[in-house]
Protein backbone atom coordinates (compact mmCIF):
# COMPACT_ATOMS: atom_id res chain seq x y z
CA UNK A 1 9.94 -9.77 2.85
CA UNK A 2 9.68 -6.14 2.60
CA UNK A 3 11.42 -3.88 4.85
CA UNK A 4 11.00 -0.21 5.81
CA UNK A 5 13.79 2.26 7.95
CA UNK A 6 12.65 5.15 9.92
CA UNK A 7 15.67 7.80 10.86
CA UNK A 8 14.55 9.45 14.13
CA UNK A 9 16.70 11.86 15.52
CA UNK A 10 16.59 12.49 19.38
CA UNK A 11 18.03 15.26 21.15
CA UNK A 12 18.92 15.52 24.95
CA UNK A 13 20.01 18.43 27.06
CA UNK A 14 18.45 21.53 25.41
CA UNK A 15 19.16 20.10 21.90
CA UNK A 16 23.22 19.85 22.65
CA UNK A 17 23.62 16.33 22.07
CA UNK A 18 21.97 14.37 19.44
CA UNK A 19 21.78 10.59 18.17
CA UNK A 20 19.97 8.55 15.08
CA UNK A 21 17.42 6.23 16.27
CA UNK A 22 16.74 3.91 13.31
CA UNK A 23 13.78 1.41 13.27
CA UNK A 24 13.13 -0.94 10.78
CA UNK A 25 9.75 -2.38 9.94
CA UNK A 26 9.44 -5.47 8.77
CA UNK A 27 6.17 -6.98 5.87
CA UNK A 28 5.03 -10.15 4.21
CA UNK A 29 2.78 -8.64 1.93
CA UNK A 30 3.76 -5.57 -0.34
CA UNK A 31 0.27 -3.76 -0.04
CA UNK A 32 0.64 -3.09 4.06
CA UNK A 33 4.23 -1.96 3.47
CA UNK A 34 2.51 0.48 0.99
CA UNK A 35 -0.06 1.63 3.32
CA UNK A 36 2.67 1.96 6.15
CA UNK A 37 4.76 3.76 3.91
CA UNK A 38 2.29 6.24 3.00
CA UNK A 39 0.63 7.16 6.39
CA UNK A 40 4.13 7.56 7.65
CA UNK A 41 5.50 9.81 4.75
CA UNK A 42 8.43 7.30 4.17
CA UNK A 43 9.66 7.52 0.78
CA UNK A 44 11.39 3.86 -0.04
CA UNK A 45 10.39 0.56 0.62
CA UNK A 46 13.52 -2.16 0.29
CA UNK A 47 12.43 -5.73 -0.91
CA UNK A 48 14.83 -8.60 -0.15
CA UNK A 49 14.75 -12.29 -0.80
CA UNK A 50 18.08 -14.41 -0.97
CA UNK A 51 20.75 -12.28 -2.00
CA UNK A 52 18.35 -10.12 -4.62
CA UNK A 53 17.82 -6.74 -3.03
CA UNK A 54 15.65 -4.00 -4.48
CA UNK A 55 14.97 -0.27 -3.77
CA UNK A 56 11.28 1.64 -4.49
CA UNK A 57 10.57 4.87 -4.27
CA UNK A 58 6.76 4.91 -3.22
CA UNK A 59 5.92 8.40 -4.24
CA UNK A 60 6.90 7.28 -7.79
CA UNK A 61 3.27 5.71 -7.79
CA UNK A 62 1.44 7.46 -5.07
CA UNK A 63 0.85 10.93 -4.44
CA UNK A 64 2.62 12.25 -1.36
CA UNK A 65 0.19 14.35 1.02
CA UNK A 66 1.51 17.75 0.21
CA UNK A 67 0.84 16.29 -4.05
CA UNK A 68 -2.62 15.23 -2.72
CA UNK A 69 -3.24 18.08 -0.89
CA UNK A 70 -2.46 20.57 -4.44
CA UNK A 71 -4.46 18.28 -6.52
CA UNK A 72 -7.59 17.67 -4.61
CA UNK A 73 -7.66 21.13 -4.16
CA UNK A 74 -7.54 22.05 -8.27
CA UNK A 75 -9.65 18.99 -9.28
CA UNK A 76 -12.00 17.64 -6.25
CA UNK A 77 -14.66 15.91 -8.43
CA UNK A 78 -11.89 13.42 -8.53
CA UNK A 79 -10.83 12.79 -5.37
CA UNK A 80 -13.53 14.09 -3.11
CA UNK A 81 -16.32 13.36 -5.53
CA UNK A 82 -17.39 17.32 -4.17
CA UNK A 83 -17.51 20.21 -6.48
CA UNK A 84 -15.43 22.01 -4.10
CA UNK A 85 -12.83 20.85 -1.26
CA UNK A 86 -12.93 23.61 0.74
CA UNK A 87 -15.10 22.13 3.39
CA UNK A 88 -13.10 18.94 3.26
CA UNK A 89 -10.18 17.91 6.23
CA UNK A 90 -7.71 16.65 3.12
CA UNK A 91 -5.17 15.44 5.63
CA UNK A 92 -7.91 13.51 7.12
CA UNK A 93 -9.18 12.37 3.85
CA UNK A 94 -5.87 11.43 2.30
CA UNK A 95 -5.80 8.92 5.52
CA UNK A 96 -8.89 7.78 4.55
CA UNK A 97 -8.17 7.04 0.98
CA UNK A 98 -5.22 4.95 1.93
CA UNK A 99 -7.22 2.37 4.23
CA UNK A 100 -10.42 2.38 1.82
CA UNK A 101 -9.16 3.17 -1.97
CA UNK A 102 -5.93 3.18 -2.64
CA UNK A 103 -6.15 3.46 -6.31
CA UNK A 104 -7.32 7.09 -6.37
CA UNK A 105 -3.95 8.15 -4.92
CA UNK A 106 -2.01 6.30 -7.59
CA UNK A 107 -0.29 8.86 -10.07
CA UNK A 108 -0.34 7.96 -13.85
């Protein structure tokens, strides 16, 4: 079962008083915890079964959106499969690659 936490933090009465709101998502398969992870910005994705307990840092292997965002940008023909990204919504794009193909986003 893979598990993601999400640290919110609310404020109330003109930012005086403030609290941790922490959600936890819960996955049986590793890719959706992936996708999750990566349209959500959330940087590790805990793995338990039994007692073993492991720890991954997801932008080890993927590029973050601010990483895709400087690389599209100096190499497009890559990612966009344009000759020049200008035209191109990246944030919408970087959405799209994580739903359709993945495996361009993967850092080597």
């Amino acid at each position: 079962m893979y598990t993601i936490k999400q640290t919110q933090t609310k404020k109330a009465l003109f930012g005086l008083i403030t609290r941790n709101v922490e959600k936890q998502y819960n996955f049986s398969n590793y890719w959706e915890a992936v996708r999750f992870a990566l349209h959500e910005q959330i940087k590790y994705i805990y793995f338990s079964k039994g007692t073993a307990k492991t720890k991954t840092n997801v932008f080890k292997y993927f590029y973050s959106l601010k990483r895709f965002e400087k690389f599209a940008k100096k190499n497009p023909l890559h990612f966009c499969n344009v000759s020049n990204a200008d035209r191109i919504n990246l944030k919408q794009y970087y959405n799209v690659l994580i739903e359709r193909n993945i495996n361009k986003l993967r850092t080597y």
